[in-house]
PDB file of N, CA and C in Angstrom:
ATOM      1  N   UNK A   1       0.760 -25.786  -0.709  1.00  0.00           N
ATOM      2  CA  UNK A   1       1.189 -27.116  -1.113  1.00  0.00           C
ATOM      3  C   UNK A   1       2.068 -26.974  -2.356  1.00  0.00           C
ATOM      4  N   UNK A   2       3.616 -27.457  -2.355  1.00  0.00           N
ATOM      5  CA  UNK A   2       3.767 -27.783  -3.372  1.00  0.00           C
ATOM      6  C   UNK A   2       3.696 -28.050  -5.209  1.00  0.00           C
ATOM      7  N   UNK A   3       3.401 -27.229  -5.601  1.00  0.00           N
ATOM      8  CA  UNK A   3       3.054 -27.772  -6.971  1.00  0.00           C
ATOM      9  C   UNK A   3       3.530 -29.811  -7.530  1.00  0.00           C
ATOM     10  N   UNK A   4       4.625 -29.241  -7.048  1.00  0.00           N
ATOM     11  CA  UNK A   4       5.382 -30.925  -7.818  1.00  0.00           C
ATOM     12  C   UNK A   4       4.803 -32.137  -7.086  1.00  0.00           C
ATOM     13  N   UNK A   5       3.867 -31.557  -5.606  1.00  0.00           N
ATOM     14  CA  UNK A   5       3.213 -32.540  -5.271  1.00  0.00           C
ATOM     15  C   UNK A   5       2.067 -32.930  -5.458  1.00  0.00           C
ATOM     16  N   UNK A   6       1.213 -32.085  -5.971  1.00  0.00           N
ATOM     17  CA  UNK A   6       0.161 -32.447  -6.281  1.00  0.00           C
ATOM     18  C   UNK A   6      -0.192 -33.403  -7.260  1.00  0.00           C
ATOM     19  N   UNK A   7      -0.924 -34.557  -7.037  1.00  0.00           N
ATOM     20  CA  UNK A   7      -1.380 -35.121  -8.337  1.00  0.00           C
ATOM     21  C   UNK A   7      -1.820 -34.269  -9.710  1.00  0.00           C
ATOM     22  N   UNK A   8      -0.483 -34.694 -10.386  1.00  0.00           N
ATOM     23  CA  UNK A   8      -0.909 -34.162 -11.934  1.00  0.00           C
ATOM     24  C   UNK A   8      -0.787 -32.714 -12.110  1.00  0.00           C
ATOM     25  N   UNK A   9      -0.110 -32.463 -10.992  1.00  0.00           N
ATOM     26  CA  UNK A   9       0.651 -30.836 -10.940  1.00  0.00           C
ATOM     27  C   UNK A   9      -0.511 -30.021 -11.674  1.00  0.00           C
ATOM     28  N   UNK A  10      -0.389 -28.754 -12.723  1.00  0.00           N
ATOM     29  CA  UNK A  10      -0.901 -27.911 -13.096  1.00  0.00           C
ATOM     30  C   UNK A  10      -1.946 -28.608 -14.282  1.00  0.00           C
ATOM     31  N   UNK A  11      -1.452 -29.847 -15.013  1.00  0.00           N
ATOM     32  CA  UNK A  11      -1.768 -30.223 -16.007  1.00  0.00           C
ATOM     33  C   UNK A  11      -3.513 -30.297 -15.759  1.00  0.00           C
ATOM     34  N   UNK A  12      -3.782 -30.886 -14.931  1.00  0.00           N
ATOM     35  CA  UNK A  12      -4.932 -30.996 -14.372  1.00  0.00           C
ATOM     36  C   UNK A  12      -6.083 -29.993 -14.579  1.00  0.00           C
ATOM     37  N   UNK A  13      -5.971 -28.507 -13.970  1.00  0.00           N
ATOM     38  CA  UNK A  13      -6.342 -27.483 -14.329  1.00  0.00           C
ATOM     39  C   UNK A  13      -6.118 -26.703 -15.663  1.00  0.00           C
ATOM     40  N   UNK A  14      -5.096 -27.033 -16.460  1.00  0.00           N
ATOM     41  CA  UNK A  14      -4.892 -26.422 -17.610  1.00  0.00           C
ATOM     42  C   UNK A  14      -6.402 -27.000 -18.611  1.00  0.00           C
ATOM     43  N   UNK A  15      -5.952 -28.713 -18.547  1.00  0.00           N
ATOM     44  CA  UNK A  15      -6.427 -29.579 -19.274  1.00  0.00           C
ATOM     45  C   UNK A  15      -8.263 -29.045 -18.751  1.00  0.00           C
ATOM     46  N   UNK A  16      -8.328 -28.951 -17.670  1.00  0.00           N
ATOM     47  CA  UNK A  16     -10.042 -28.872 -17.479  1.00  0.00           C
ATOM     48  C   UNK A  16     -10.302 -27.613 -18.025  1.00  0.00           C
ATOM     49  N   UNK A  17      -9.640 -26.513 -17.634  1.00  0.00           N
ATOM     50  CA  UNK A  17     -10.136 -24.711 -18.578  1.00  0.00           C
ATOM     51  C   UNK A  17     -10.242 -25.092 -19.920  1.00  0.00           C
ATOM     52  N   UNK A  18      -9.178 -26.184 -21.035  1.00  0.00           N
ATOM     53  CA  UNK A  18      -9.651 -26.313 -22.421  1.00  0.00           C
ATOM     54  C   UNK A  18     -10.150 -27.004 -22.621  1.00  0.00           C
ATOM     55  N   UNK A  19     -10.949 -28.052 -21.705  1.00  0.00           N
ATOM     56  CA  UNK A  19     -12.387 -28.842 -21.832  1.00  0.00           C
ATOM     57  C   UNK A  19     -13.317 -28.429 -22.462  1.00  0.00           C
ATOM     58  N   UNK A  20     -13.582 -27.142 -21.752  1.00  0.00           N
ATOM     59  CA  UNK A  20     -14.855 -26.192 -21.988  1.00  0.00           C
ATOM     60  C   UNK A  20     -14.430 -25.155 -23.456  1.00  0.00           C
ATOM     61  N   UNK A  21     -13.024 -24.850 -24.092  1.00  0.00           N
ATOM     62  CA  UNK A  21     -12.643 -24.098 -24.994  1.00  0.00           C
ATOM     63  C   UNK A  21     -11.578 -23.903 -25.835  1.00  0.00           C
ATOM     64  N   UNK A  22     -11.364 -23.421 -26.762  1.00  0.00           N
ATOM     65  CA  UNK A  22     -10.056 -23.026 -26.748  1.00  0.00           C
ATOM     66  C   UNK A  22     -10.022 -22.031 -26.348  1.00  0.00           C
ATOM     67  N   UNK A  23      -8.119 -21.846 -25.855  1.00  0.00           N
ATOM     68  CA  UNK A  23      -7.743 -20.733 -25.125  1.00  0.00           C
ATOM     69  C   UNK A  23      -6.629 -20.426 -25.664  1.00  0.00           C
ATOM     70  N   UNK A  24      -6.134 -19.272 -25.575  1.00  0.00           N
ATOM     71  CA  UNK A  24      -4.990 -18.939 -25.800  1.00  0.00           C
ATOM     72  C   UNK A  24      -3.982 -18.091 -24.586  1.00  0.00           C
ATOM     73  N   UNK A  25      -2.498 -18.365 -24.726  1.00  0.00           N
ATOM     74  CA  UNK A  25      -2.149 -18.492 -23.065  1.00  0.00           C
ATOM     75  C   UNK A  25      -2.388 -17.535 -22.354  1.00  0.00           C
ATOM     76  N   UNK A  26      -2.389 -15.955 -22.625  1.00  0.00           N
ATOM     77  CA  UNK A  26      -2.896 -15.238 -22.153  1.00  0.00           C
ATOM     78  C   UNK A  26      -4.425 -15.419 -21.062  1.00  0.00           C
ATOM     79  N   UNK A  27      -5.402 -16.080 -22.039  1.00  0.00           N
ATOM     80  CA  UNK A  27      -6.488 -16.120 -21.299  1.00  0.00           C
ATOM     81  C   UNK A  27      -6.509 -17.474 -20.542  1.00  0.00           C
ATOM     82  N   UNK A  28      -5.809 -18.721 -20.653  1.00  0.00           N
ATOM     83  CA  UNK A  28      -5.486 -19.317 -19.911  1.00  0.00           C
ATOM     84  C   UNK A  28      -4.992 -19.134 -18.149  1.00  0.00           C
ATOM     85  N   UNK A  29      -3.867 -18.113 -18.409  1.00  0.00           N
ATOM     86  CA  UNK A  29      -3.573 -17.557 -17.408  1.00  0.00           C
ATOM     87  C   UNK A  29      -4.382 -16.320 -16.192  1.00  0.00           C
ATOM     88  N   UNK A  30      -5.058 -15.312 -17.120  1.00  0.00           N
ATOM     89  CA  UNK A  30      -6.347 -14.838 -16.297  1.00  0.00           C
ATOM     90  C   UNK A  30      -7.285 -15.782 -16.027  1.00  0.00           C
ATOM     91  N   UNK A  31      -7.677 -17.284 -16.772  1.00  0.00           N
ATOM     92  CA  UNK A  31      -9.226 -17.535 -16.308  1.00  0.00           C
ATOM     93  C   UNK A  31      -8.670 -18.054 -14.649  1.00  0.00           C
ATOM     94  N   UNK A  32      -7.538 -18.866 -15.217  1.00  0.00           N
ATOM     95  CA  UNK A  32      -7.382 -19.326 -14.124  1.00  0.00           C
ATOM     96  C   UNK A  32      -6.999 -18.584 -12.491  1.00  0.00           C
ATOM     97  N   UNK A  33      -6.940 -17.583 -12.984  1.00  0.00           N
ATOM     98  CA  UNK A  33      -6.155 -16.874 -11.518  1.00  0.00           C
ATOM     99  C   UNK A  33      -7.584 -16.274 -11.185  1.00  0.00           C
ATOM    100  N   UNK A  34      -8.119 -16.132 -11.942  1.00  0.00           N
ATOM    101  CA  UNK A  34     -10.128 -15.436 -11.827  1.00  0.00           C
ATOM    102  C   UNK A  34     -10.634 -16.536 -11.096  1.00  0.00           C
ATOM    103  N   UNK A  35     -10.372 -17.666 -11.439  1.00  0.00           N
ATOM    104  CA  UNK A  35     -11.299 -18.838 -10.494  1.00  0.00           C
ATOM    105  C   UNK A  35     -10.857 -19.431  -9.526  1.00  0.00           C
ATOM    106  N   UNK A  36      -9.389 -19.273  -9.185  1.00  0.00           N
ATOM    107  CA  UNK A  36      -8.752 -19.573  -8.183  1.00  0.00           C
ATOM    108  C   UNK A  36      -8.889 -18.555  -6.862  1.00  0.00           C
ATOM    109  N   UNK A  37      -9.608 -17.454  -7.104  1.00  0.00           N
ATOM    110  CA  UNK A  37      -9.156 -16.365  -6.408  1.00  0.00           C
ATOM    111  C   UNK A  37      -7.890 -15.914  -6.360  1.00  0.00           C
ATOM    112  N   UNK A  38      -7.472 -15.994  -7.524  1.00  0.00           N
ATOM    113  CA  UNK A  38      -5.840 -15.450  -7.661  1.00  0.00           C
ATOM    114  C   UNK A  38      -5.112 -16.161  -6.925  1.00  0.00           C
ATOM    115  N   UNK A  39      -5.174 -17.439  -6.450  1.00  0.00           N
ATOM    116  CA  UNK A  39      -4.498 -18.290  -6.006  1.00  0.00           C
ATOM    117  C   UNK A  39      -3.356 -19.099  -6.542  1.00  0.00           C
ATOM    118  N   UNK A  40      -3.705 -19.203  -8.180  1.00  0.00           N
ATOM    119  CA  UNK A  40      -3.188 -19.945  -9.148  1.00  0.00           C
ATOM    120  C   UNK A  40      -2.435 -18.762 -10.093  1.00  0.00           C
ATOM    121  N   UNK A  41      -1.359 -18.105  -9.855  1.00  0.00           N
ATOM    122  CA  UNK A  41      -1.107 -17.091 -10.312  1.00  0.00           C
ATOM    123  C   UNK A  41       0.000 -17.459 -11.283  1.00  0.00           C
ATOM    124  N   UNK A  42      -0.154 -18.062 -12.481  1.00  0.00           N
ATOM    125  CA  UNK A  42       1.275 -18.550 -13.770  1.00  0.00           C
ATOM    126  C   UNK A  42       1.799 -17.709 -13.653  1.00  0.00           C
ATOM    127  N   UNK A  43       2.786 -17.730 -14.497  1.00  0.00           N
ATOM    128  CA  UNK A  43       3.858 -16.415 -15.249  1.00  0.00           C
ATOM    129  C   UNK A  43       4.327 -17.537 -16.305  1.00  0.00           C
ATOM    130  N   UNK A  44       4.317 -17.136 -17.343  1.00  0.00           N
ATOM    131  CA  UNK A  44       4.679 -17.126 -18.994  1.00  0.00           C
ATOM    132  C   UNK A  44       5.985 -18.293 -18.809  1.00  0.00           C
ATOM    133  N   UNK A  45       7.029 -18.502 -18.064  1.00  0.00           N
ATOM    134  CA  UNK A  45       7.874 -19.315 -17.734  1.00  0.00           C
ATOM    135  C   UNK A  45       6.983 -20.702 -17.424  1.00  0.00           C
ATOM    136  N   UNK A  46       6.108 -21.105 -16.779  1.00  0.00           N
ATOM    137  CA  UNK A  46       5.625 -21.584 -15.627  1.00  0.00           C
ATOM    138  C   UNK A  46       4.547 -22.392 -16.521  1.00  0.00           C
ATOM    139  N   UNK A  47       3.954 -21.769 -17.938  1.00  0.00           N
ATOM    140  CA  UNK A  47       2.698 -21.945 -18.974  1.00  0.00           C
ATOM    141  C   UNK A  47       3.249 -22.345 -20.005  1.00  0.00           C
ATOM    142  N   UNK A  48       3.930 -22.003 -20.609  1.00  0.00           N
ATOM    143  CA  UNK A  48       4.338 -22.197 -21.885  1.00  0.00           C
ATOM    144  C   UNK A  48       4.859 -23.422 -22.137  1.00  0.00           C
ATOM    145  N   UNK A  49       6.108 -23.464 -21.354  1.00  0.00           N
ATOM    146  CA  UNK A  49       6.480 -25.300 -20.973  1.00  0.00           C
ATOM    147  C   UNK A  49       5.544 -26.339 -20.803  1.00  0.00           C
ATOM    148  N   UNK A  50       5.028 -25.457 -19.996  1.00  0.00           N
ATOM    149  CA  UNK A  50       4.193 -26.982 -19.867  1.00  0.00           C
ATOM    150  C   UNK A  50       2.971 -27.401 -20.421  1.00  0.00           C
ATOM    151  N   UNK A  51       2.476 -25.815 -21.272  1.00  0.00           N
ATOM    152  CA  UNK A  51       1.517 -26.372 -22.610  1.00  0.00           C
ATOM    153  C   UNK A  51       1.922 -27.064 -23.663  1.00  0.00           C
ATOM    154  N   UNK A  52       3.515 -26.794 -24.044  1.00  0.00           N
ATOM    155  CA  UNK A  52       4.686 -26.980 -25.177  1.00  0.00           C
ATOM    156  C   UNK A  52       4.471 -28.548 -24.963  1.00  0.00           C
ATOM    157  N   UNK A  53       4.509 -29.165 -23.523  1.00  0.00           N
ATOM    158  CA  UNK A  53       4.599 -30.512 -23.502  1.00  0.00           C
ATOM    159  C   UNK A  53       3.900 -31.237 -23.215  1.00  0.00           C
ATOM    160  N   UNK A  54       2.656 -30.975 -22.825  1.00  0.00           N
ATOM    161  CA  UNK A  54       1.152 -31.088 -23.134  1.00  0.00           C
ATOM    162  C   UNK A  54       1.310 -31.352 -24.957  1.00  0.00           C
ATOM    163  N   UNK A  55       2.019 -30.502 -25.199  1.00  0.00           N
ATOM    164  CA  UNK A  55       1.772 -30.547 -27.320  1.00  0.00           C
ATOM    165  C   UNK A  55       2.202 -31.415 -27.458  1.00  0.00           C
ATOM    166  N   UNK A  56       3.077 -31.597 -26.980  1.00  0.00           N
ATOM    167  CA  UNK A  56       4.419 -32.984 -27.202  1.00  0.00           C
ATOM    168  C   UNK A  56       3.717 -34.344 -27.427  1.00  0.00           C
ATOM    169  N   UNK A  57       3.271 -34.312 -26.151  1.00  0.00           N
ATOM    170  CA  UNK A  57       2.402 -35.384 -25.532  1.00  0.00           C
ATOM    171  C   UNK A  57       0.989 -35.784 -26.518  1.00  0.00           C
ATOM    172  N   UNK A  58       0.453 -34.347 -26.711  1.00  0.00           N
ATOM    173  CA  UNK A  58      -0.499 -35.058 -27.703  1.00  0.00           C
ATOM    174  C   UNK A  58      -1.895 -34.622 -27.211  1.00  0.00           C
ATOM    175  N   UNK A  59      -1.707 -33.841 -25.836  1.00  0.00           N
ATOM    176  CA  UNK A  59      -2.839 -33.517 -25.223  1.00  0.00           C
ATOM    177  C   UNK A  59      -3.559 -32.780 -25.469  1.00  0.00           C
ATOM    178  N   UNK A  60      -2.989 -31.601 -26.075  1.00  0.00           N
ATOM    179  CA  UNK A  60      -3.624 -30.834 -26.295  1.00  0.00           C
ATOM    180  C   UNK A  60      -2.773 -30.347 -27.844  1.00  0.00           C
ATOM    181  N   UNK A  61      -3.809 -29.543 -28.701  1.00  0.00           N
ATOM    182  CA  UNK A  61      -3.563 -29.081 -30.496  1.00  0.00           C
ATOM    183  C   UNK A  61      -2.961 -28.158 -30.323  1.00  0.00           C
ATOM    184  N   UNK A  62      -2.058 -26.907 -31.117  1.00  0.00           N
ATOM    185  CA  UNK A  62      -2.610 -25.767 -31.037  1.00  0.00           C
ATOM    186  C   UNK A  62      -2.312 -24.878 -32.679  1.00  0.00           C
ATOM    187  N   UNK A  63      -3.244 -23.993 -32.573  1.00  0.00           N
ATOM    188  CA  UNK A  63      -3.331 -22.702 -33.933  1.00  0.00           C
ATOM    189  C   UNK A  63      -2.595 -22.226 -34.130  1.00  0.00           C
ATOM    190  N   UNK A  64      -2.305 -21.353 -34.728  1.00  0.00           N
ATOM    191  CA  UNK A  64      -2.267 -19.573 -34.746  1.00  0.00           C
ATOM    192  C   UNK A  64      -2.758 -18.842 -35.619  1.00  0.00           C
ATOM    193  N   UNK A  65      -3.094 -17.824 -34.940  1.00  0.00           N
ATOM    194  CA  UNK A  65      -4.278 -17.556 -35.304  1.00  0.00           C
ATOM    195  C   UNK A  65      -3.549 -15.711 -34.934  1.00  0.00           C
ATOM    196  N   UNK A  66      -3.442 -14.625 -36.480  1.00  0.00           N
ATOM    197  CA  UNK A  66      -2.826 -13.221 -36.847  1.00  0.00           C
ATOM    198  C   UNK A  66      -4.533 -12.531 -35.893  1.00  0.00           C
ATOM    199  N   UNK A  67      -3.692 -11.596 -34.504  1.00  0.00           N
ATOM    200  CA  UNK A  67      -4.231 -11.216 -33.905  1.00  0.00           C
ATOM    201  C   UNK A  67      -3.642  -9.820 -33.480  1.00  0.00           C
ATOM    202  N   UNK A  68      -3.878  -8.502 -34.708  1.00  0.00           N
ATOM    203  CA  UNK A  68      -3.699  -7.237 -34.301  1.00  0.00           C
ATOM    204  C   UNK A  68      -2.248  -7.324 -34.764  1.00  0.00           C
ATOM    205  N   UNK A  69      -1.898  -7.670 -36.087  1.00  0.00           N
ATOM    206  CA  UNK A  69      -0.938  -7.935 -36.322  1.00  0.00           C
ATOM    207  C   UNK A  69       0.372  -8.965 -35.672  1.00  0.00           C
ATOM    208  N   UNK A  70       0.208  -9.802 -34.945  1.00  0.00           N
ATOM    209  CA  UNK A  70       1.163 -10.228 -34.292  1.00  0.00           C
ATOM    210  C   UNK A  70       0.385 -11.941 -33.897  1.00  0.00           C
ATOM    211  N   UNK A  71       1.129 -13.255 -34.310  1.00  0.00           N
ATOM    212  CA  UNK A  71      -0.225 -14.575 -33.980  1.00  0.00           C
ATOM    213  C   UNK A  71      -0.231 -14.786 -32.718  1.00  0.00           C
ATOM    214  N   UNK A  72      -1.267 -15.320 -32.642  1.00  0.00           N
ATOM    215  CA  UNK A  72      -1.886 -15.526 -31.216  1.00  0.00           C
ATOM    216  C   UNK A  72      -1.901 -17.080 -31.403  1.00  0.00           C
ATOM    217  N   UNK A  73      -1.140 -18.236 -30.287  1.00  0.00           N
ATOM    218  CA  UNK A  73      -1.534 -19.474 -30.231  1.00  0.00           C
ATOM    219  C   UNK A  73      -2.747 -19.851 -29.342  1.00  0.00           C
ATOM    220  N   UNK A  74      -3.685 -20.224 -30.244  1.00  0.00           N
ATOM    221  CA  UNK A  74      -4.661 -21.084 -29.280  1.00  0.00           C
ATOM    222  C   UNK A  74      -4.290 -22.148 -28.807  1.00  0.00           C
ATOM    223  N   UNK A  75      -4.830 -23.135 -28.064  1.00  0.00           N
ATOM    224  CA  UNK A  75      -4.671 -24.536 -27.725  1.00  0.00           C
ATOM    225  C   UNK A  75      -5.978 -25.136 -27.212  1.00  0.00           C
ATOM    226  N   UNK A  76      -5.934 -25.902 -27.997  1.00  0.00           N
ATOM    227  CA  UNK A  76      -7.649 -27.356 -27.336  1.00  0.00           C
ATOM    228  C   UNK A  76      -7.236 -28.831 -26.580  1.00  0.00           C
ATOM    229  N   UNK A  77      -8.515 -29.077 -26.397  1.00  0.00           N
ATOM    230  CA  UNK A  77      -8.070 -30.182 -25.656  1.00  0.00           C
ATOM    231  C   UNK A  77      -8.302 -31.082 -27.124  1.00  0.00           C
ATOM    232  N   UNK A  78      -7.210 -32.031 -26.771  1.00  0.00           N
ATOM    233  CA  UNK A  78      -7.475 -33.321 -27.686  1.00  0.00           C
ATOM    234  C   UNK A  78      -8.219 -34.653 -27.292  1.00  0.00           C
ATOM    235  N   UNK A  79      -8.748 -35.203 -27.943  1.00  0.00           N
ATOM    236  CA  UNK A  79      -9.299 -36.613 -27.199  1.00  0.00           C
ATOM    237  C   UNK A  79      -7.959 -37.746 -26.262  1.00  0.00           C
ATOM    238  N   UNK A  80      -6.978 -37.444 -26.844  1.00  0.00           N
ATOM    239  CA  UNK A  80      -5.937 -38.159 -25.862  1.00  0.00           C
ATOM    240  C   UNK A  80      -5.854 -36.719 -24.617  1.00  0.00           C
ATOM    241  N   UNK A  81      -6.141 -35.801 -24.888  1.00  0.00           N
ATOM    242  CA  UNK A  81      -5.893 -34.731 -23.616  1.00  0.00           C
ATOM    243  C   UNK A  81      -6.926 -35.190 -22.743  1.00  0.00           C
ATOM    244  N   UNK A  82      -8.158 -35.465 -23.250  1.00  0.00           N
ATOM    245  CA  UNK A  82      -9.694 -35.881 -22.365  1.00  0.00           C
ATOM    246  C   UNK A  82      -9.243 -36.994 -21.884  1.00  0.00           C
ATOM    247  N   UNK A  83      -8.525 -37.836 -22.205  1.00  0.00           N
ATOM    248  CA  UNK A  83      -8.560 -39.080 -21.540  1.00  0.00           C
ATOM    249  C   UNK A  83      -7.249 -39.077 -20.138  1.00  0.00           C
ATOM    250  N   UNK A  84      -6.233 -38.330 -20.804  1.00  0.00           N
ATOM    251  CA  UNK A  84      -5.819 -37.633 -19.482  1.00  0.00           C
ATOM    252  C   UNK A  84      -6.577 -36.897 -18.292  1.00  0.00           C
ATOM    253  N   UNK A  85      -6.823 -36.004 -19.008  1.00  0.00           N
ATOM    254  CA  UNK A  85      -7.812 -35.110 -18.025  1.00  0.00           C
ATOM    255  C   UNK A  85      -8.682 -36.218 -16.917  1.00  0.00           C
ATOM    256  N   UNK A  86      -9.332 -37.317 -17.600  1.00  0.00           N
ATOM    257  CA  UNK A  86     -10.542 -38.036 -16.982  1.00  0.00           C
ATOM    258  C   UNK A  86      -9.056 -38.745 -15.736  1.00  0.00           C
ATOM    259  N   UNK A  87      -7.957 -39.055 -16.436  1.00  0.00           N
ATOM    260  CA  UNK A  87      -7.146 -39.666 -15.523  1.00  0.00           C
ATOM    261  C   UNK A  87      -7.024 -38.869 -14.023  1.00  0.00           C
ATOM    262  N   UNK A  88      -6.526 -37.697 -14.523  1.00  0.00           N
ATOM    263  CA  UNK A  88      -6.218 -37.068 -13.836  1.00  0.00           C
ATOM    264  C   UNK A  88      -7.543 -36.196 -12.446  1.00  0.00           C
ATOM    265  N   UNK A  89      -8.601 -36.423 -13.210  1.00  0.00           N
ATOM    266  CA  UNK A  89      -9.692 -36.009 -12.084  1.00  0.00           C
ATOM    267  C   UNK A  89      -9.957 -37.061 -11.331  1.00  0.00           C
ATOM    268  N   UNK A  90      -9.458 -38.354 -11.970  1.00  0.00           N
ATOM    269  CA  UNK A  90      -9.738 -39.285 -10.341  1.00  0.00           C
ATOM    270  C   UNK A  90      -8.580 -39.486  -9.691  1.00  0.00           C
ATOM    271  N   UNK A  91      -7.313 -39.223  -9.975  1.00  0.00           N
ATOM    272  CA  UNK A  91      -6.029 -39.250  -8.951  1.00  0.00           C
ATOM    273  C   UNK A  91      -6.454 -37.945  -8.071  1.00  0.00           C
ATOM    274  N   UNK A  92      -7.153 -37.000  -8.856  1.00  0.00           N
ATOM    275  CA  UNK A  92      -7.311 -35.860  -7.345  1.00  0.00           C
ATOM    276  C   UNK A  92      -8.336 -35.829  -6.589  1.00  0.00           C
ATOM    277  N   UNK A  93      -9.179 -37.095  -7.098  1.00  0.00           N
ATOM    278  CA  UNK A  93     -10.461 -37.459  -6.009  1.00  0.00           C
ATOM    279  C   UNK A  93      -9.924 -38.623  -5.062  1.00  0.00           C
ATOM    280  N   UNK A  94      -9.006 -39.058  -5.621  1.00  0.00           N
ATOM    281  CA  UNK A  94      -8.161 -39.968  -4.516  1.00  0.00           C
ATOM    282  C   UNK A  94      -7.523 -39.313  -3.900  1.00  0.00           C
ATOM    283  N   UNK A  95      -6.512 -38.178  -3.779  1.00  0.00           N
ATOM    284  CA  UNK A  95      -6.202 -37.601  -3.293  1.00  0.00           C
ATOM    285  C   UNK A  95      -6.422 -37.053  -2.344  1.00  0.00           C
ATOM    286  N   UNK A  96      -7.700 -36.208  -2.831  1.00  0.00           N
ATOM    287  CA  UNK A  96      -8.376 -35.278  -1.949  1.00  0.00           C
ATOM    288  C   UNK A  96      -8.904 -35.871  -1.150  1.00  0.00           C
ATOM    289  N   UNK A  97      -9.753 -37.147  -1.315  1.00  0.00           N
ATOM    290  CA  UNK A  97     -10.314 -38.191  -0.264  1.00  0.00           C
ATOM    291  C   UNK A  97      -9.681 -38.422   0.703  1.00  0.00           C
ATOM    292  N   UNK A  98      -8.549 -38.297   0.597  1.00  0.00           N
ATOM    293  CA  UNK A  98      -7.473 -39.151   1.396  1.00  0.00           C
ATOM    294  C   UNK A  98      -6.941 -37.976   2.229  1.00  0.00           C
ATOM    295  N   UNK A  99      -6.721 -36.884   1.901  1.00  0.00           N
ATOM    296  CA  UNK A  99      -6.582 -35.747   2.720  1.00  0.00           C
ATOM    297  C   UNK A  99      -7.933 -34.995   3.993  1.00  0.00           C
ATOM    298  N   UNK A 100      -9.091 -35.254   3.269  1.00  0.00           N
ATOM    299  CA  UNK A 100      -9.940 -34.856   3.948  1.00  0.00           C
ATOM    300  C   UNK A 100     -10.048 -36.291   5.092  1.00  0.00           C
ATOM    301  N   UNK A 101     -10.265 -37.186   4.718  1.00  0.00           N
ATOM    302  CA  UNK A 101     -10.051 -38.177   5.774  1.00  0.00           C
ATOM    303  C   UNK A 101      -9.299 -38.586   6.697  1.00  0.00           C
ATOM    304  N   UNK A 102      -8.112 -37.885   6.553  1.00  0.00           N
ATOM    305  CA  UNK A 102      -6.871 -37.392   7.347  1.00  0.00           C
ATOM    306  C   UNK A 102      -7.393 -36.711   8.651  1.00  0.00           C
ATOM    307  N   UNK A 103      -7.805 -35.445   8.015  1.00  0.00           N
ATOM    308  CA  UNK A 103      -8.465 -33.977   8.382  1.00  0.00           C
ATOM    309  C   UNK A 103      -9.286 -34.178   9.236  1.00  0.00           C
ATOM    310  N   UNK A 104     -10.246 -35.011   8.653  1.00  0.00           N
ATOM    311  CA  UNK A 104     -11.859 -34.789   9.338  1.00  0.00           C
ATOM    312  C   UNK A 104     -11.351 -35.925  10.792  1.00  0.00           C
ATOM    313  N   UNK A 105     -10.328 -36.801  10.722  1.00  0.00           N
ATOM    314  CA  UNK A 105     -10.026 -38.048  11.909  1.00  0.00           C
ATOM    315  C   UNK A 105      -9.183 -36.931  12.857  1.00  0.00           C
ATOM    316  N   UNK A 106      -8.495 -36.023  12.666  1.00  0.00           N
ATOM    317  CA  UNK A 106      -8.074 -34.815  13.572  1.00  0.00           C
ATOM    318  C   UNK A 106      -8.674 -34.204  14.039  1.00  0.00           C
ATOM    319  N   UNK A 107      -9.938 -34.209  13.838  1.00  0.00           N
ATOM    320  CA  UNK A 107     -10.578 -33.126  14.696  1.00  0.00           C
ATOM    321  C   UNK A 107     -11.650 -34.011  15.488  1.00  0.00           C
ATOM    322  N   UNK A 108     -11.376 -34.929  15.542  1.00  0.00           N
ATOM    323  CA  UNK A 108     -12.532 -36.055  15.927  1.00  0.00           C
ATOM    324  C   UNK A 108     -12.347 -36.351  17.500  1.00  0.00           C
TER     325      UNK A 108
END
């Protein structure tokens, strides 16, 4: 599927991994490809933008934080990021509803 089609594109999943933490993009990018079954595979082009505007937006904070000589940006969720996030987990329960009900009337 599409990325640009999905409700709430990547933001969705970014925003839920820094629910639970801060992250920094590196580990952003492994947790997620770890829980996707490597399904969800970023590249640094693909993350950065669209954490950058996540920042923009207000959704999410971020640090830096001198890591082995060289900074490391963290990023959290913000309370305007949570209230996205909450947005965004019921456009993909509408979604998904609406796909499986599709689905499940095809095989009927």
């Amino acid at each position: 599927m599409a990325r640009e089609r999905e409700p709430g594109g990547l933001d969705l999943l970014i925003l839920s991994l820094l629910s639970e933490r801060e992250m920094y993009g590196y580990e952003i990018v492994t947790e997620l490809a770890r829980r996707s079954d490597e399904t969800f595979m970023l590249r640094e082009g693909t993350l950065y933008p669209l954490l950058h505007r996540l920042e923009k937006e207000g959704a999410v904070a971020a640090r830096e934080v001198k890591a082995a000589g060289r900074p490391r940006r963290y990023y959290r969720l913000t309370e305007k990021g949570g209230e996205k996030l909450s947005a965004r987990e019921a456009e993909w329960a509408r979604y998904s509803s609406a796909v499986n009900a599709v689905l499940s009337g095809a095989h009927a």
